[in-house]
N, C-alpha and C. Protein backbone atom coordinates (compact mmCIF):
# COMPACT_ATOMS: atom_id res chain seq x y z
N UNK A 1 -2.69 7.52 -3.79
CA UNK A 1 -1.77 7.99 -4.79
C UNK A 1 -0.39 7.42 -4.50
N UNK A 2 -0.02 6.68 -3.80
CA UNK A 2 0.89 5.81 -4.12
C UNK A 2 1.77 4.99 -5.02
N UNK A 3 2.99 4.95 -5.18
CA UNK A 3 3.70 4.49 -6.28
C UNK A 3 3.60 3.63 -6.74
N UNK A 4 3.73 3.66 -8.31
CA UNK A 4 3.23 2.59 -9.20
C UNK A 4 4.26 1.52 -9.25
N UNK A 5 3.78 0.21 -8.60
CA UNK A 5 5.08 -0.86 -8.46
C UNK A 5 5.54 -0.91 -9.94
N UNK A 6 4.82 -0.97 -11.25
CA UNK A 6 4.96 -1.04 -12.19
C UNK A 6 6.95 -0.08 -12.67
N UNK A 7 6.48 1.06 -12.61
CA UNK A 7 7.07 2.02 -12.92
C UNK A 7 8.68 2.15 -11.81
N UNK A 8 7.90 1.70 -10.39
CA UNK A 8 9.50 1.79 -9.92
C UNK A 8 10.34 0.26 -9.86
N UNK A 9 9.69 -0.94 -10.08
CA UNK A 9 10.29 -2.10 -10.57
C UNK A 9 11.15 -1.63 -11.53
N UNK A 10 10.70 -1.24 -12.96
CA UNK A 10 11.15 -1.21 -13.96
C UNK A 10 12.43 -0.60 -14.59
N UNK A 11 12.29 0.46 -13.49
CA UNK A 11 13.54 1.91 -13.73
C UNK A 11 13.87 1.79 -12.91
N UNK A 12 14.96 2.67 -12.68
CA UNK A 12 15.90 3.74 -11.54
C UNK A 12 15.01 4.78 -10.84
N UNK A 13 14.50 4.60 -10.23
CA UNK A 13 13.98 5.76 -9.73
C UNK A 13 14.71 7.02 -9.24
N UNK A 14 14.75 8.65 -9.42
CA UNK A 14 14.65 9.24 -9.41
C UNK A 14 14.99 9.81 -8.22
N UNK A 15 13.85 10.28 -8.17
CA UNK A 15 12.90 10.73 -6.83
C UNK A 15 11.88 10.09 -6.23
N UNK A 16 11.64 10.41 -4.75
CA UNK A 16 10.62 9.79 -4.37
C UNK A 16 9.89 10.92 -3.11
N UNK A 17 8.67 11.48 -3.44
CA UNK A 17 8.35 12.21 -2.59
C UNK A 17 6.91 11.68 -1.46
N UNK A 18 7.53 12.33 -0.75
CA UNK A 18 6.30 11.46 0.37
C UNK A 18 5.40 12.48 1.03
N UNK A 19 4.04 13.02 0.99
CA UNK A 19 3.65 13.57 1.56
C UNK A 19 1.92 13.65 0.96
N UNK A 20 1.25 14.46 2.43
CA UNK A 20 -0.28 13.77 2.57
C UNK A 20 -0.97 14.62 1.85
N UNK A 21 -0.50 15.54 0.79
CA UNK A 21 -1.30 16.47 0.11
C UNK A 21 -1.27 15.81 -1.36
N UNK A 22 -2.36 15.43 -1.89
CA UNK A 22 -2.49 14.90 -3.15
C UNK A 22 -1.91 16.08 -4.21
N UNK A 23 -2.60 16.82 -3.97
CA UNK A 23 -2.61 17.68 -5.17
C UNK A 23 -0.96 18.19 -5.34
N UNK A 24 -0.12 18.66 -3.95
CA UNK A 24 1.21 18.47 -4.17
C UNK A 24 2.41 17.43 -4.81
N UNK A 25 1.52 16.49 -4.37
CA UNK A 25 2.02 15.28 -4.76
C UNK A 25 2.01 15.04 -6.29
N UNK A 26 0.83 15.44 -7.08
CA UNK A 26 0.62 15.42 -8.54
C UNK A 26 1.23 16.15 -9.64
N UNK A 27 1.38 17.20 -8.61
CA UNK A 27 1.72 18.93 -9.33
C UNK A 27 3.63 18.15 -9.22
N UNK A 28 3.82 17.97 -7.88
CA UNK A 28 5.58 17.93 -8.62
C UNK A 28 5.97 16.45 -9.23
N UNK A 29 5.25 15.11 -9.35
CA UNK A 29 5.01 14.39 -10.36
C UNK A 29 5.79 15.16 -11.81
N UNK A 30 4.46 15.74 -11.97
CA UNK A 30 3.94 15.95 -13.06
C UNK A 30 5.53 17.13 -13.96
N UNK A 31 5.86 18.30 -12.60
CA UNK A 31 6.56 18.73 -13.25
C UNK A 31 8.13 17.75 -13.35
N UNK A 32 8.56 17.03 -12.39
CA UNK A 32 9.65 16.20 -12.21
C UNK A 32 9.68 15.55 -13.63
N UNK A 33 8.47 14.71 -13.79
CA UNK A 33 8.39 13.83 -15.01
C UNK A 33 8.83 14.78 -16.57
N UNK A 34 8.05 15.70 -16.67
CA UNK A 34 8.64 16.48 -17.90
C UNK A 34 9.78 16.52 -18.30
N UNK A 35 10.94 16.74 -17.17
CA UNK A 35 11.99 17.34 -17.14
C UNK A 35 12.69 15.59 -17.01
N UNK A 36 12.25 14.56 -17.89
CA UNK A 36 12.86 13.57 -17.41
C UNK A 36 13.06 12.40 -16.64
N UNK A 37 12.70 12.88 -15.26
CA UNK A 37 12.76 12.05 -13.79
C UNK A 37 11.83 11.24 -13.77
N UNK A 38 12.26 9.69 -13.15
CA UNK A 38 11.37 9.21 -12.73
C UNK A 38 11.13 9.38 -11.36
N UNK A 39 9.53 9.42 -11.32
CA UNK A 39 9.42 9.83 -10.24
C UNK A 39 8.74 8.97 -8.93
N UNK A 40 8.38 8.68 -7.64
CA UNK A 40 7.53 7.91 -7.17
C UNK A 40 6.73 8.68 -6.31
N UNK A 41 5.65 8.71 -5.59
CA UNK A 41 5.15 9.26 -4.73
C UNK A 41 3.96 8.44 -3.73
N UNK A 42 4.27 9.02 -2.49
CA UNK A 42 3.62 8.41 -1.26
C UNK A 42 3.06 9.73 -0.74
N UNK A 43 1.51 8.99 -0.57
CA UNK A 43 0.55 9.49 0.51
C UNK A 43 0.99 9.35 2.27
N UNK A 44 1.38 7.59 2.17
CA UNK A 44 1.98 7.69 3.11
C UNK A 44 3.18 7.36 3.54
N UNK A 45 3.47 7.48 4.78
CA UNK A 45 4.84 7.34 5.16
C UNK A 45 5.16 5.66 5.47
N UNK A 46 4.34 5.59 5.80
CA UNK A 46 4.40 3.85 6.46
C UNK A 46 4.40 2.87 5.28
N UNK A 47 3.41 3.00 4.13
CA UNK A 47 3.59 2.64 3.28
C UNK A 47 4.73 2.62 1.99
N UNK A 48 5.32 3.87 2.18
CA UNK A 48 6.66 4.23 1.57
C UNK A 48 7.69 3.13 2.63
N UNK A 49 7.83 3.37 3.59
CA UNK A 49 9.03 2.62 4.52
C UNK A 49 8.45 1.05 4.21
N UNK A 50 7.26 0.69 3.90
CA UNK A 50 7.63 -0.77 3.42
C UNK A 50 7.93 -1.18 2.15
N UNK A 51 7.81 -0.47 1.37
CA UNK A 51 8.52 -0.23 0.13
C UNK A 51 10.15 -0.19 -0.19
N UNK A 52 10.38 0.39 0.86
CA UNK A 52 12.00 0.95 1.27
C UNK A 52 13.35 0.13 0.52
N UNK A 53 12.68 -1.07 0.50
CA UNK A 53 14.10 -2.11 0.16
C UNK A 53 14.13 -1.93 -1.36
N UNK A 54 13.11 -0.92 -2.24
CA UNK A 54 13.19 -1.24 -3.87
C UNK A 54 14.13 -0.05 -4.50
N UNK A 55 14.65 0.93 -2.87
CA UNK A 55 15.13 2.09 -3.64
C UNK A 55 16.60 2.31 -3.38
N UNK A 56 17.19 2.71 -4.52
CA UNK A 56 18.60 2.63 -4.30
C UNK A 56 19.17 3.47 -3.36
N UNK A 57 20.09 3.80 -2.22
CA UNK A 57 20.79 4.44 -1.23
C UNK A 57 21.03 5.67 -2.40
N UNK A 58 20.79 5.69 -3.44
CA UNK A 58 20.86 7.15 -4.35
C UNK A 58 20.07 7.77 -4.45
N UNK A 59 18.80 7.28 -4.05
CA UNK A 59 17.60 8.01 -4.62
C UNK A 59 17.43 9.36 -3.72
N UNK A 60 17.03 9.83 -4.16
CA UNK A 60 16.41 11.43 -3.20
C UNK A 60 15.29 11.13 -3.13
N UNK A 61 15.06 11.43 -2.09
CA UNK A 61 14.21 11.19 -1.08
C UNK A 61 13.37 12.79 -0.53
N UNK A 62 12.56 13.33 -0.78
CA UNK A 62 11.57 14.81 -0.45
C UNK A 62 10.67 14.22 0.74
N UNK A 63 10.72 14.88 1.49
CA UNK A 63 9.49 14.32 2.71
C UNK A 63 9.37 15.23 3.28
N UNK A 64 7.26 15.46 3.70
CA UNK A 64 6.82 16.46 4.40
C UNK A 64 7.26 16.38 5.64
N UNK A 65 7.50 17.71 6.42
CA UNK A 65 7.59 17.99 7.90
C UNK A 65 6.20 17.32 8.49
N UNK A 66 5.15 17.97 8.30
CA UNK A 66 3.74 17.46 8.90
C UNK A 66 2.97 16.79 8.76
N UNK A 67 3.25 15.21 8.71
CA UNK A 67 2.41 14.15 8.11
C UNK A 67 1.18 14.24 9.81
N UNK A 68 -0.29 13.81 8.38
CA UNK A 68 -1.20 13.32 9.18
C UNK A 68 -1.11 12.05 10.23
N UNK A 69 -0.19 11.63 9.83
CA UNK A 69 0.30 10.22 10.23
C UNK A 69 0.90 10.35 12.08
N UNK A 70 1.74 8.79 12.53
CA UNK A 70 1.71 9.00 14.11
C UNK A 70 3.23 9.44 13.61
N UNK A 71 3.98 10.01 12.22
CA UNK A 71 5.32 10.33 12.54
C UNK A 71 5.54 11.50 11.87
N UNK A 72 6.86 12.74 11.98
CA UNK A 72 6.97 13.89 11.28
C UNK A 72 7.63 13.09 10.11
N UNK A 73 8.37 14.14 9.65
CA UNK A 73 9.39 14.08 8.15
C UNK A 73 10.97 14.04 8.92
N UNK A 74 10.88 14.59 9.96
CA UNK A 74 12.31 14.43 11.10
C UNK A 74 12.48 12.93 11.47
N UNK A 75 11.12 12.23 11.86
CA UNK A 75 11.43 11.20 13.02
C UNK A 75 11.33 10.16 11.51
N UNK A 76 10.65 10.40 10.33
CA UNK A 76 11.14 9.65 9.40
C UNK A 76 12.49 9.41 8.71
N UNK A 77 13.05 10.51 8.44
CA UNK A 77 14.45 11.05 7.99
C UNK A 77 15.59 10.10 8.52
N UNK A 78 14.84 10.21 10.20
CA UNK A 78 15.78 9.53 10.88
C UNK A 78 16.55 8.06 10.73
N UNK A 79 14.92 7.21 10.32
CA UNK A 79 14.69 5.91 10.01
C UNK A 79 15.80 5.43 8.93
N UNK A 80 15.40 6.62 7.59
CA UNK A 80 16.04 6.49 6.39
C UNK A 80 17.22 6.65 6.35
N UNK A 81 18.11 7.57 6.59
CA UNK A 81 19.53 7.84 7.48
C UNK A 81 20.27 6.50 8.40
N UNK A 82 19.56 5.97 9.35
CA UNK A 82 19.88 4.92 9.49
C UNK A 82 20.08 3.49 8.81
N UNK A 83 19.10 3.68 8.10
CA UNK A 83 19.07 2.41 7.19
C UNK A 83 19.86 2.80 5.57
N UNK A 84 20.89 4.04 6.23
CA UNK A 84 21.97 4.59 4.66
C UNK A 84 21.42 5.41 3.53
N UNK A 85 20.54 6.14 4.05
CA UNK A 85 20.14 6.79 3.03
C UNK A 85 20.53 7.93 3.41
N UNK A 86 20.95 8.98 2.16
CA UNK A 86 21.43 10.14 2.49
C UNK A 86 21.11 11.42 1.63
N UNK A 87 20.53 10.97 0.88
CA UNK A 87 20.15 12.30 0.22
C UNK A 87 18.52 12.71 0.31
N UNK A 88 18.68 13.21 1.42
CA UNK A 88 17.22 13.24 2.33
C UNK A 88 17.00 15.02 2.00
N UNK A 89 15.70 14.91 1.97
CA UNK A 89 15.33 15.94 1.61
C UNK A 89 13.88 16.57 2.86
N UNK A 90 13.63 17.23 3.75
CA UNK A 90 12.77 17.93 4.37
C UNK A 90 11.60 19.36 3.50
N UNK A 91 10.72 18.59 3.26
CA UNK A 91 9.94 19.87 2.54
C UNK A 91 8.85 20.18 3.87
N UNK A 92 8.68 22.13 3.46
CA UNK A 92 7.79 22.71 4.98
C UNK A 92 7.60 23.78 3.89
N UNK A 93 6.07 24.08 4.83
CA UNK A 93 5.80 25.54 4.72
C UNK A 93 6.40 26.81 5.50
N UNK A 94 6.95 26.24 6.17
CA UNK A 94 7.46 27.29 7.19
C UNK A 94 9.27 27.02 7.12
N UNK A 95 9.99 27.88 7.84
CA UNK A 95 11.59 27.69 7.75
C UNK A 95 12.14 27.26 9.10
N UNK A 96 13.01 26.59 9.23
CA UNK A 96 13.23 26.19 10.45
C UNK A 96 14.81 26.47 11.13
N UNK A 97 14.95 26.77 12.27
CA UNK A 97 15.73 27.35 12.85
C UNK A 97 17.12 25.82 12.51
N UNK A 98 18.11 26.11 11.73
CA UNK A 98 19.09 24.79 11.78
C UNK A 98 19.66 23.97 12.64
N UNK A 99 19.27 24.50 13.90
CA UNK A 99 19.79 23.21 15.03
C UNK A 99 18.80 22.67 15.45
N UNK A 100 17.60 22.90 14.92
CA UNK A 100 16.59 22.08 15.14
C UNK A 100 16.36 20.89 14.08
N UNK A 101 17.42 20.67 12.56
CA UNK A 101 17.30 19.76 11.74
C UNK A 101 18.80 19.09 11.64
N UNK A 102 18.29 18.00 11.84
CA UNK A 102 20.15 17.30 11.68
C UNK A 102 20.43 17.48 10.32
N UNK A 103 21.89 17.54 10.31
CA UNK A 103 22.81 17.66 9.57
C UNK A 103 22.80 16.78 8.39
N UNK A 104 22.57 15.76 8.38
CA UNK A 104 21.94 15.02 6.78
C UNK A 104 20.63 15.46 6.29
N UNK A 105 20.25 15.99 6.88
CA UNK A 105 18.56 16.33 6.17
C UNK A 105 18.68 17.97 5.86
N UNK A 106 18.55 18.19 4.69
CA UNK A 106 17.88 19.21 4.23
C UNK A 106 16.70 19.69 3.84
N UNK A 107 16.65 20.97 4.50
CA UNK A 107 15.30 21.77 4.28
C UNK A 107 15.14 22.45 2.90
N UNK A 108 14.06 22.56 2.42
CA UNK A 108 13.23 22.94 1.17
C UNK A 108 12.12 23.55 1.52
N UNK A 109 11.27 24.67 1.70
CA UNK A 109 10.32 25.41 1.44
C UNK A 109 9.69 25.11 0.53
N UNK A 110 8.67 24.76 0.57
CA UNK A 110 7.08 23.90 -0.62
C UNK A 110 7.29 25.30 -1.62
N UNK A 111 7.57 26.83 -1.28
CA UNK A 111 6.98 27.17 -1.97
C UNK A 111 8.24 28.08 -2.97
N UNK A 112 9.63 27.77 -2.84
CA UNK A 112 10.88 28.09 -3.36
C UNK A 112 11.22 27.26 -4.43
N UNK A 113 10.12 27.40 -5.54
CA UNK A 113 10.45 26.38 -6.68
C UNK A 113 11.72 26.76 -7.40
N UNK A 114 12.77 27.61 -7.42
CA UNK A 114 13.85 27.66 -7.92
C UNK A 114 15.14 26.52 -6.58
N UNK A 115 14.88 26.39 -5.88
CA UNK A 115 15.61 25.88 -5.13
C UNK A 115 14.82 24.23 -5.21
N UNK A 116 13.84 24.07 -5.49
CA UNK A 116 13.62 22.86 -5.80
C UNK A 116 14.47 22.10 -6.80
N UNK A 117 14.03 22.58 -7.76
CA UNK A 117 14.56 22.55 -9.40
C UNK A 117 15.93 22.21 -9.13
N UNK A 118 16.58 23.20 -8.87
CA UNK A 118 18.02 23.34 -8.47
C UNK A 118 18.46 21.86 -8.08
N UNK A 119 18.10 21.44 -6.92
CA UNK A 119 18.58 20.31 -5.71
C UNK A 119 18.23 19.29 -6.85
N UNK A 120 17.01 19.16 -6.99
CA UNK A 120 16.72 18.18 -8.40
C UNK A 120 17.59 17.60 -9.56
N UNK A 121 18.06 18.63 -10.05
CA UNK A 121 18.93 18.49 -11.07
C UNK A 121 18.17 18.83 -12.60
């Protein structure tokens, strides 16, 4: 389920959410797109970071805490942050104590869809 080169060539992308649950991945697609947004989405992380050079230092960026993968949504964040990206976004099921998340990355709860929406626009 990976992003359609088609769709993020073409536009501005949006958003771009990265994480290993399909069905999450479809469901906020699906609602993002209604409301407008273009959207992109990654299964994976590695595959998103080679992608990396098509997205503007504007885009928002959603990424899971617990990828199946050999990296979190922290040690990714990190990558992206370095390479100027800043409107980083941390999605979890669980809440996390704030000195355990740096200061450019914000946390989101999967399951606080008014605070999604919100950050979204």
């Amino acid at each position: 389920m990976d992003a359609n080169s088609k769709n993020s060539k073409s536009f501005a992308v949006d958003l771009v959410f990265i994480d290993d649950d399909t069905l999450f991945l479809s469901t906020v697609k699906s609602i993002f797109e209604a409301r407008g947004k273009v959207v992109d989405t990654y299964f994976s992380p590695q595959r998103f970071l080679n992608n990396l050079s098509q997205y503007s230092r504007n885009t928002k960026i959603f990424m899971d805490y617990n990828f199946q993968h050999k990296i979190n949504g922290v040690k990714l964040a990190a990558k992206l942050y370095q390479a100027g990206y800043e409107q980083l976004y941390l999605m979890s099921g669980v809440e996390f104590i704030n000195e355990k998340v740096p200061s450019y990355l914000r946390v989101i709860l999967k399951t606080d869809t008014d605070k999604f929406l919100s950050m979204v626009g």
